[in-house]
PDB file of N, CA and C in Angstrom:
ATOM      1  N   UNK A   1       0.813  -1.197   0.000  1.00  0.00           N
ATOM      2  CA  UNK A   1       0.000   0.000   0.000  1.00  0.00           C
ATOM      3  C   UNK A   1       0.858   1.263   0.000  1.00  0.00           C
ATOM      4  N   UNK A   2       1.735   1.094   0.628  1.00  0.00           N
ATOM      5  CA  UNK A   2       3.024   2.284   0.749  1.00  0.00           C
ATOM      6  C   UNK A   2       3.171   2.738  -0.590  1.00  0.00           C
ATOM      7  N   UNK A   3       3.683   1.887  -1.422  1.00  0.00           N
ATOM      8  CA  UNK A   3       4.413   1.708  -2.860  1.00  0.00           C
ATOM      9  C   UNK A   3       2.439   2.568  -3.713  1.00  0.00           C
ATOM     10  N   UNK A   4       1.965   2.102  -3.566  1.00  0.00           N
ATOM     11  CA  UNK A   4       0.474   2.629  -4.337  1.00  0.00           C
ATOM     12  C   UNK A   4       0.424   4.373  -3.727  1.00  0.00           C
ATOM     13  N   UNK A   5       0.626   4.852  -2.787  1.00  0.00           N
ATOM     14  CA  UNK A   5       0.746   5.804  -1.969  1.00  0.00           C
ATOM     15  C   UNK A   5       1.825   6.873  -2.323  1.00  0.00           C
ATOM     16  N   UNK A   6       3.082   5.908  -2.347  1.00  0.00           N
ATOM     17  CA  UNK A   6       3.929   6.974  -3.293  1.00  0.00           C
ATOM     18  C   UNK A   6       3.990   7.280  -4.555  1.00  0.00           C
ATOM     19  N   UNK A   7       2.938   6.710  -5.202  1.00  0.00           N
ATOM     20  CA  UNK A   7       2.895   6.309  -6.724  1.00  0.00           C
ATOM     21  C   UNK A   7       1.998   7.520  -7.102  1.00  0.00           C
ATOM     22  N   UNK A   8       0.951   7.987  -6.558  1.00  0.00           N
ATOM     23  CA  UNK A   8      -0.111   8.804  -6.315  1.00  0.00           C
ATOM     24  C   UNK A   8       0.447   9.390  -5.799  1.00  0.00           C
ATOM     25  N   UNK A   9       1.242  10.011  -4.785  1.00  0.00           N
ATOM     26  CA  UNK A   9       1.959  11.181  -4.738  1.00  0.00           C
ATOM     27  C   UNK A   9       2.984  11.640  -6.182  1.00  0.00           C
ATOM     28  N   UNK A  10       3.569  10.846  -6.572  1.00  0.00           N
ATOM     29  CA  UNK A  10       4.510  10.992  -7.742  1.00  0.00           C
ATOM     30  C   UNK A  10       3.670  11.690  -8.627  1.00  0.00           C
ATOM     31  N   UNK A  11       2.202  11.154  -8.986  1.00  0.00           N
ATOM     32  CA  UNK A  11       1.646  11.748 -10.055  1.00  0.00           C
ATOM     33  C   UNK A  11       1.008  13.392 -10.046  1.00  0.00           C
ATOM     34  N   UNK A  12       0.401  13.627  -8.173  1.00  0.00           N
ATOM     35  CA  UNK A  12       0.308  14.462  -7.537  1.00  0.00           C
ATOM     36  C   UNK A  12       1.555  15.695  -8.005  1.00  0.00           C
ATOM     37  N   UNK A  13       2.680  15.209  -7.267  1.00  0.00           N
ATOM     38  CA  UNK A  13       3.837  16.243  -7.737  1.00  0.00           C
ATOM     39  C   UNK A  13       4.168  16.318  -9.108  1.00  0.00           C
ATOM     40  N   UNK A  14       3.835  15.759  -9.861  1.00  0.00           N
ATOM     41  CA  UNK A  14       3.894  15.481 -11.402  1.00  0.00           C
ATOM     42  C   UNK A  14       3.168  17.308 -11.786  1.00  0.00           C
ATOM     43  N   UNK A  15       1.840  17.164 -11.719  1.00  0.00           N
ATOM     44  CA  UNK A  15       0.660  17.782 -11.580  1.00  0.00           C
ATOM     45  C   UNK A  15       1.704  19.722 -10.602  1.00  0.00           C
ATOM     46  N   UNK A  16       1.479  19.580  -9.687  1.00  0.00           N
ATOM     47  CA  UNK A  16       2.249  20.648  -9.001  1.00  0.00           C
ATOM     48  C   UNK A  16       3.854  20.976  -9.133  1.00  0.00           C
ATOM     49  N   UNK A  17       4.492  20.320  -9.561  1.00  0.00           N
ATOM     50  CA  UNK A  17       5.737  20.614  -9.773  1.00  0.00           C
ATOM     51  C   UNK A  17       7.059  20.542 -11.216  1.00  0.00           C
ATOM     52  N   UNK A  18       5.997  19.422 -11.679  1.00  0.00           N
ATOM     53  CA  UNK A  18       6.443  18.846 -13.354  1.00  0.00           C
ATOM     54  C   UNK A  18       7.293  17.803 -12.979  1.00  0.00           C
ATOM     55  N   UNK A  19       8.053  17.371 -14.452  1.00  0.00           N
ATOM     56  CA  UNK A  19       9.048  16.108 -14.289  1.00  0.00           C
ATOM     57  C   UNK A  19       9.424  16.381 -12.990  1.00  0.00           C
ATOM     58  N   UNK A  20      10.107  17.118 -12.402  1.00  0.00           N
ATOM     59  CA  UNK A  20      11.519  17.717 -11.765  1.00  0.00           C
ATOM     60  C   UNK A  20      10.342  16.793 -10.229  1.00  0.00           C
ATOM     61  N   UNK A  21       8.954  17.160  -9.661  1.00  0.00           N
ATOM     62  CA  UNK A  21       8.592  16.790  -9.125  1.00  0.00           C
ATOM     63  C   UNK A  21       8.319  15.098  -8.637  1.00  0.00           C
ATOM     64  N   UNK A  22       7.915  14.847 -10.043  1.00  0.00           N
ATOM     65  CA  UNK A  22       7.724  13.406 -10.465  1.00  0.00           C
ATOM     66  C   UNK A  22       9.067  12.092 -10.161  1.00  0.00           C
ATOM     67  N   UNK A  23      10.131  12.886 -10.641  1.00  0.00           N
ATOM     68  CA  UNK A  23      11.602  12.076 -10.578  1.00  0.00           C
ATOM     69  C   UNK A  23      11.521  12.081  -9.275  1.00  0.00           C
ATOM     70  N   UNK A  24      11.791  13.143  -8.334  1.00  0.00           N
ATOM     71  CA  UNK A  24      11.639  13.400  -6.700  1.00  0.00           C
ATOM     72  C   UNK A  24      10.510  12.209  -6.091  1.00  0.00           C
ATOM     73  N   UNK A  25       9.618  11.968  -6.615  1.00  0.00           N
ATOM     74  CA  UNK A  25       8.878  11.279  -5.635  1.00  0.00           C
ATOM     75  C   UNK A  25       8.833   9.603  -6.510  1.00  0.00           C
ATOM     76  N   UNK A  26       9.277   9.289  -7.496  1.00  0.00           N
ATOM     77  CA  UNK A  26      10.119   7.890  -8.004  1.00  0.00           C
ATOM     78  C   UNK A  26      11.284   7.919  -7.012  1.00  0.00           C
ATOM     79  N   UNK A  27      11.793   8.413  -6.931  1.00  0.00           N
ATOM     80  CA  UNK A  27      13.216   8.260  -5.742  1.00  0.00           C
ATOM     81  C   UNK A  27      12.379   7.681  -4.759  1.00  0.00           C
ATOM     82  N   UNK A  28      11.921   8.097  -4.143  1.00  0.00           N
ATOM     83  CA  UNK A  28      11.168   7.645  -2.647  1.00  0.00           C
ATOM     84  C   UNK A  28      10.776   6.476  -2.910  1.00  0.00           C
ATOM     85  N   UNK A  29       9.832   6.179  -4.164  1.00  0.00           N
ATOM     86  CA  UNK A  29       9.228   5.098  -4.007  1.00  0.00           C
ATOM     87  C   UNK A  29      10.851   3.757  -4.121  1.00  0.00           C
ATOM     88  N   UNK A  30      11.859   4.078  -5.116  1.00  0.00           N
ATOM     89  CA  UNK A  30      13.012   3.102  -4.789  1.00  0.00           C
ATOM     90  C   UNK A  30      13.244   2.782  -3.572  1.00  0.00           C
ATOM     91  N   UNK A  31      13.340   4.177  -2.979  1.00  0.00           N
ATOM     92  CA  UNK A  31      13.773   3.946  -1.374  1.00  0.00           C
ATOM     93  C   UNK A  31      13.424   3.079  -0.931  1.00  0.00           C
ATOM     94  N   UNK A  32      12.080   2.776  -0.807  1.00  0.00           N
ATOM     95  CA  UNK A  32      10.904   2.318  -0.085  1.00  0.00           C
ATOM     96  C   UNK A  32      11.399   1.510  -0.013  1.00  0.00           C
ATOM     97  N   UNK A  33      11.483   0.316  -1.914  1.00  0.00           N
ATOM     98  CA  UNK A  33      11.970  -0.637  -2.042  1.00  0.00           C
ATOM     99  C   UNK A  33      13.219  -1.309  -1.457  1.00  0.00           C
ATOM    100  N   UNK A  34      14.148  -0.515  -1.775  1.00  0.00           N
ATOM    101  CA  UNK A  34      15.357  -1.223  -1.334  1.00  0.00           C
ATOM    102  C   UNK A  34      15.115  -1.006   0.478  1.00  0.00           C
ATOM    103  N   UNK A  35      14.746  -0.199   1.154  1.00  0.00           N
ATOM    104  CA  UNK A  35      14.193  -0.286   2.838  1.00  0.00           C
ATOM    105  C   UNK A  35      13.898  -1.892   2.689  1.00  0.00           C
ATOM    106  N   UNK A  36      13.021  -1.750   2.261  1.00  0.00           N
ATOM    107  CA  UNK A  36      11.970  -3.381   2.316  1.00  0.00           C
ATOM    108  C   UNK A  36      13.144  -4.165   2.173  1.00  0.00           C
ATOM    109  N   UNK A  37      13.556  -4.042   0.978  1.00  0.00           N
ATOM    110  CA  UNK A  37      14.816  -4.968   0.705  1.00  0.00           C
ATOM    111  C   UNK A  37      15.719  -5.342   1.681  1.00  0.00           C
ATOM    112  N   UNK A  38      16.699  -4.647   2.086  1.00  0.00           N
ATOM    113  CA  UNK A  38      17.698  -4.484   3.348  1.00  0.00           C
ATOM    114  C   UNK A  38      16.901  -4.843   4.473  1.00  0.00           C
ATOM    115  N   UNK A  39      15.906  -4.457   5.002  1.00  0.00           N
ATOM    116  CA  UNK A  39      14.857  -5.229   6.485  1.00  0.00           C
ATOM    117  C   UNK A  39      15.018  -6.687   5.973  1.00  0.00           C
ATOM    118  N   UNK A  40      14.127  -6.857   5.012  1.00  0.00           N
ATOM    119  CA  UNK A  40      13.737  -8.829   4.848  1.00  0.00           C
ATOM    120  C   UNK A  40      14.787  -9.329   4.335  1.00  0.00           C
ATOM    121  N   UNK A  41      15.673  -8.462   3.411  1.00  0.00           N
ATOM    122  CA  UNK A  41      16.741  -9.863   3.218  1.00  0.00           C
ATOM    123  C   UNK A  41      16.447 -10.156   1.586  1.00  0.00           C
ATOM    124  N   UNK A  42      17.652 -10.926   0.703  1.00  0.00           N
ATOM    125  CA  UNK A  42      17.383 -11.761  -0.463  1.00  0.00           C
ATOM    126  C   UNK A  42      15.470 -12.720   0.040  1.00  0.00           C
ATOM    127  N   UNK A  43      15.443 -12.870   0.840  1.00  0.00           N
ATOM    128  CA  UNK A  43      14.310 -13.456   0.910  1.00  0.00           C
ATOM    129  C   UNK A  43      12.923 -13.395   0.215  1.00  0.00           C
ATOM    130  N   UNK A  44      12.574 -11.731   0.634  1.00  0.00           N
ATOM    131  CA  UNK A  44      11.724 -11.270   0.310  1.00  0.00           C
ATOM    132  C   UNK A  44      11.562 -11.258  -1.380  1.00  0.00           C
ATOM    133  N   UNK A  45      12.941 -11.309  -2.156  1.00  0.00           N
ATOM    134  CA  UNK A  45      12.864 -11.231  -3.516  1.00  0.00           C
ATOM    135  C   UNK A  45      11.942 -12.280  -4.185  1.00  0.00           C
ATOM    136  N   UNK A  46      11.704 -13.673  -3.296  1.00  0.00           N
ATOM    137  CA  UNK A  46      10.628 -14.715  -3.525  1.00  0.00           C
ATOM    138  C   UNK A  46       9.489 -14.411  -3.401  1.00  0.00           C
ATOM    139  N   UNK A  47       8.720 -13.283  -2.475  1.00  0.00           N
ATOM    140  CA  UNK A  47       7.171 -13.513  -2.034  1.00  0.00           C
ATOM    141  C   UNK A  47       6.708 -12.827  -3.535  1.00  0.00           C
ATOM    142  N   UNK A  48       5.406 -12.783  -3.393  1.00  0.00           N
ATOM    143  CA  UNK A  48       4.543 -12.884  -4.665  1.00  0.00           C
ATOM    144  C   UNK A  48       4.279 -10.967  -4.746  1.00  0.00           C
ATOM    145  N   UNK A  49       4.382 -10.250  -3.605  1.00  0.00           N
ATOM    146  CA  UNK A  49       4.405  -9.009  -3.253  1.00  0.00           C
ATOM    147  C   UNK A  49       5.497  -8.199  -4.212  1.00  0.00           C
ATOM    148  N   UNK A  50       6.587  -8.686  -3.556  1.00  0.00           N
ATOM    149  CA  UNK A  50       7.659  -8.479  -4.357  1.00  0.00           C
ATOM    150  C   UNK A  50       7.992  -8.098  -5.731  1.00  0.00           C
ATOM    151  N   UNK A  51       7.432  -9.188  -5.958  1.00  0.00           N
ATOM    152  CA  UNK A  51       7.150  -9.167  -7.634  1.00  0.00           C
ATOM    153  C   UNK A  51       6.550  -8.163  -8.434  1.00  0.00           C
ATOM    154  N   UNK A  52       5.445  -7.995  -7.530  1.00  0.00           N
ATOM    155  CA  UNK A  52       4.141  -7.109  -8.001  1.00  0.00           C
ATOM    156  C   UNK A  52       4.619  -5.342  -7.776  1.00  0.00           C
ATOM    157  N   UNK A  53       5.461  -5.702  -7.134  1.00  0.00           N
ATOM    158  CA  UNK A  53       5.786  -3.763  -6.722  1.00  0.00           C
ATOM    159  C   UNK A  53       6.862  -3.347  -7.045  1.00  0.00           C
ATOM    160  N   UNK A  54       7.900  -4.206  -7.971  1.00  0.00           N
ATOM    161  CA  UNK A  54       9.451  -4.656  -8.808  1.00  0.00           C
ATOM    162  C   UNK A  54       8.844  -4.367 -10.192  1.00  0.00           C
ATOM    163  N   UNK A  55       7.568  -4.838 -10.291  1.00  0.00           N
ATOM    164  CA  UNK A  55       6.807  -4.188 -12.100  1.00  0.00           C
ATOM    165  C   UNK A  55       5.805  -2.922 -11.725  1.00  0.00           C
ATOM    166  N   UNK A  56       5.607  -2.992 -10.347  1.00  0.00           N
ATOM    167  CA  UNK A  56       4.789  -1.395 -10.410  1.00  0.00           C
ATOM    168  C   UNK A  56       6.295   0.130 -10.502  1.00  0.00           C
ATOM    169  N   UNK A  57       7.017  -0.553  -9.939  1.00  0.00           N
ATOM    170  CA  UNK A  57       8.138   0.431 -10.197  1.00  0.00           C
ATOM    171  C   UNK A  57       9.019   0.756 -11.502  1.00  0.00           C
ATOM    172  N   UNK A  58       8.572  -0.590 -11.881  1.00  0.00           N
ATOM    173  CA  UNK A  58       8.696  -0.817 -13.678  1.00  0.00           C
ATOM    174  C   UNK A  58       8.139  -0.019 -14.466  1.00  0.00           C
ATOM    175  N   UNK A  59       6.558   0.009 -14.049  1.00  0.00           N
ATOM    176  CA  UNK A  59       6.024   0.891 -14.993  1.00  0.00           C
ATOM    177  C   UNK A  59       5.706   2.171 -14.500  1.00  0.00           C
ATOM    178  N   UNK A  60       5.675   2.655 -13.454  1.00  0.00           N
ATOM    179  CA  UNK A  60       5.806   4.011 -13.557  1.00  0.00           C
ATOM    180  C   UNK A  60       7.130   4.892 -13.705  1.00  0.00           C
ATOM    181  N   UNK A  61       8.467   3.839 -14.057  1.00  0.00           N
ATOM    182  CA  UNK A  61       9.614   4.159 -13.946  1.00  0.00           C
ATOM    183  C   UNK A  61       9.071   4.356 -16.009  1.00  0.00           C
ATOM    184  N   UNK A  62       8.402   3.887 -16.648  1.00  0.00           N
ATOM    185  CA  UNK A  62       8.389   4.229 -17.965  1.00  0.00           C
ATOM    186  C   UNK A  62       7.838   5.739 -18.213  1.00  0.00           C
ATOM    187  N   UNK A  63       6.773   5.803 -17.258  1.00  0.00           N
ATOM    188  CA  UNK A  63       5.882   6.545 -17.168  1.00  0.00           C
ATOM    189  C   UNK A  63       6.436   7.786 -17.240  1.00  0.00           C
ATOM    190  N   UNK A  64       7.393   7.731 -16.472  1.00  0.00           N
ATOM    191  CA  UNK A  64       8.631   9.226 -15.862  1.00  0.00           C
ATOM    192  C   UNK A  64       9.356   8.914 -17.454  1.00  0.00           C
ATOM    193  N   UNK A  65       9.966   8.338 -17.623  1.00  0.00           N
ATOM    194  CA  UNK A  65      10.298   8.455 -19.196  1.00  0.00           C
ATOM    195  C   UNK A  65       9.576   8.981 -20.072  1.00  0.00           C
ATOM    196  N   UNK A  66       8.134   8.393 -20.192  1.00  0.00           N
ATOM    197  CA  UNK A  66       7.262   9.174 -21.224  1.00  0.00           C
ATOM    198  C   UNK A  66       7.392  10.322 -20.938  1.00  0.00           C
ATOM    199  N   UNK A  67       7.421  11.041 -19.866  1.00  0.00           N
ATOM    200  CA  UNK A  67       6.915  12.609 -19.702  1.00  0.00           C
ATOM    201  C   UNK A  67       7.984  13.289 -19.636  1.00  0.00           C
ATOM    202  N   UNK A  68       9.006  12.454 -18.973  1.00  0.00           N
ATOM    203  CA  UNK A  68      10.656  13.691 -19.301  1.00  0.00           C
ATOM    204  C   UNK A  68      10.476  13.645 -21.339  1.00  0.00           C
ATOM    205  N   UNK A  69      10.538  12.506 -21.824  1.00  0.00           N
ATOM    206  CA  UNK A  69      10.428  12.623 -23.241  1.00  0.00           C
ATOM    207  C   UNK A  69       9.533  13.874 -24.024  1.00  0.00           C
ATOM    208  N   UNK A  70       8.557  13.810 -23.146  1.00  0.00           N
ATOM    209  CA  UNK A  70       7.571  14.730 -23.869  1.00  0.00           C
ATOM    210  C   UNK A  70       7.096  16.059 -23.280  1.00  0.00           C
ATOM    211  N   UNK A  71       8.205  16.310 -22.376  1.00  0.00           N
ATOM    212  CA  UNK A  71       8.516  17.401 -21.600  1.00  0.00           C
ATOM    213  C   UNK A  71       7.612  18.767 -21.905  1.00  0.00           C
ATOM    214  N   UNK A  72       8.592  18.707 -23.175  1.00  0.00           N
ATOM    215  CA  UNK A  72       8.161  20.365 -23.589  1.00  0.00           C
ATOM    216  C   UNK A  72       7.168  20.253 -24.657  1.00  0.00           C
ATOM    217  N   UNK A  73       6.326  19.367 -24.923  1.00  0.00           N
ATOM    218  CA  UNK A  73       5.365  19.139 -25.346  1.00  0.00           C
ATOM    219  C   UNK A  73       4.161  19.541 -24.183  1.00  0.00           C
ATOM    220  N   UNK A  74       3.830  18.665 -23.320  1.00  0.00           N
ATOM    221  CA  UNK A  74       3.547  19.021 -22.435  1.00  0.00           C
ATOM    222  C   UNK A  74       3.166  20.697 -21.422  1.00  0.00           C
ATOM    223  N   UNK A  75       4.825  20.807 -21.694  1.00  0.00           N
ATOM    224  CA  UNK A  75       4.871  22.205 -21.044  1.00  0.00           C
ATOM    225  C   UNK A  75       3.799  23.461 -21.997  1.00  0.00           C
ATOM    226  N   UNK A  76       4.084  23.149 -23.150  1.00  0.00           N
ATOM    227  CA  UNK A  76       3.653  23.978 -24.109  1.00  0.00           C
ATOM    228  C   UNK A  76       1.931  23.952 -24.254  1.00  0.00           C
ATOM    229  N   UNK A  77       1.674  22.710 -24.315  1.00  0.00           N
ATOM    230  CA  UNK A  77       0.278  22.679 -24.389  1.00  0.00           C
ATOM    231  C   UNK A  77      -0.600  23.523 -22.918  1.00  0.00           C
ATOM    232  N   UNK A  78      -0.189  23.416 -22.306  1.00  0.00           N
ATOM    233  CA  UNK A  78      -0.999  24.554 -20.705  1.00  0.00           C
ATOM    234  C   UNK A  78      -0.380  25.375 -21.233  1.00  0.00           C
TER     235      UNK A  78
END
């Protein structure tokens, strides 16, 4: 739920701050990850959780690509 939480903030600061916001709150959500990581151990890389929040970071890690890409597209259209 953490990881869904910072994900929705990311898009939040997306919205109020632009890329520059968006990259800022993808950092956190890594954090999160590797936290989790370092607490449980290689272990955790097995549960089914894991998995699921290793491709949610996947794809909003594209997501931040699409929009640094289309930056000033973006910027221009508002």
């Amino acid at each position: 739920m953490e990881l869904v939480r910072l994900s929705r903030n990311a898009l939040d600061h997306y919205t109020i701050h632009g890329a520059r916001g968006f990259r800022d709150a993808f950092k956190k959500m890594l954090a999160e990850l590797m936290e989790v990581y370092l607490d449980e151990g290689k272990d955790v890389t097995k549960t089914k959780w894991w998995g699921k929040a290793v491709n949610h970071a996947k794809t909003v890690d594209v997501v931040a690509a699409k929009l640094l890409k289309y930056k000033p597209l973006l910027e221009n259209a508002s």
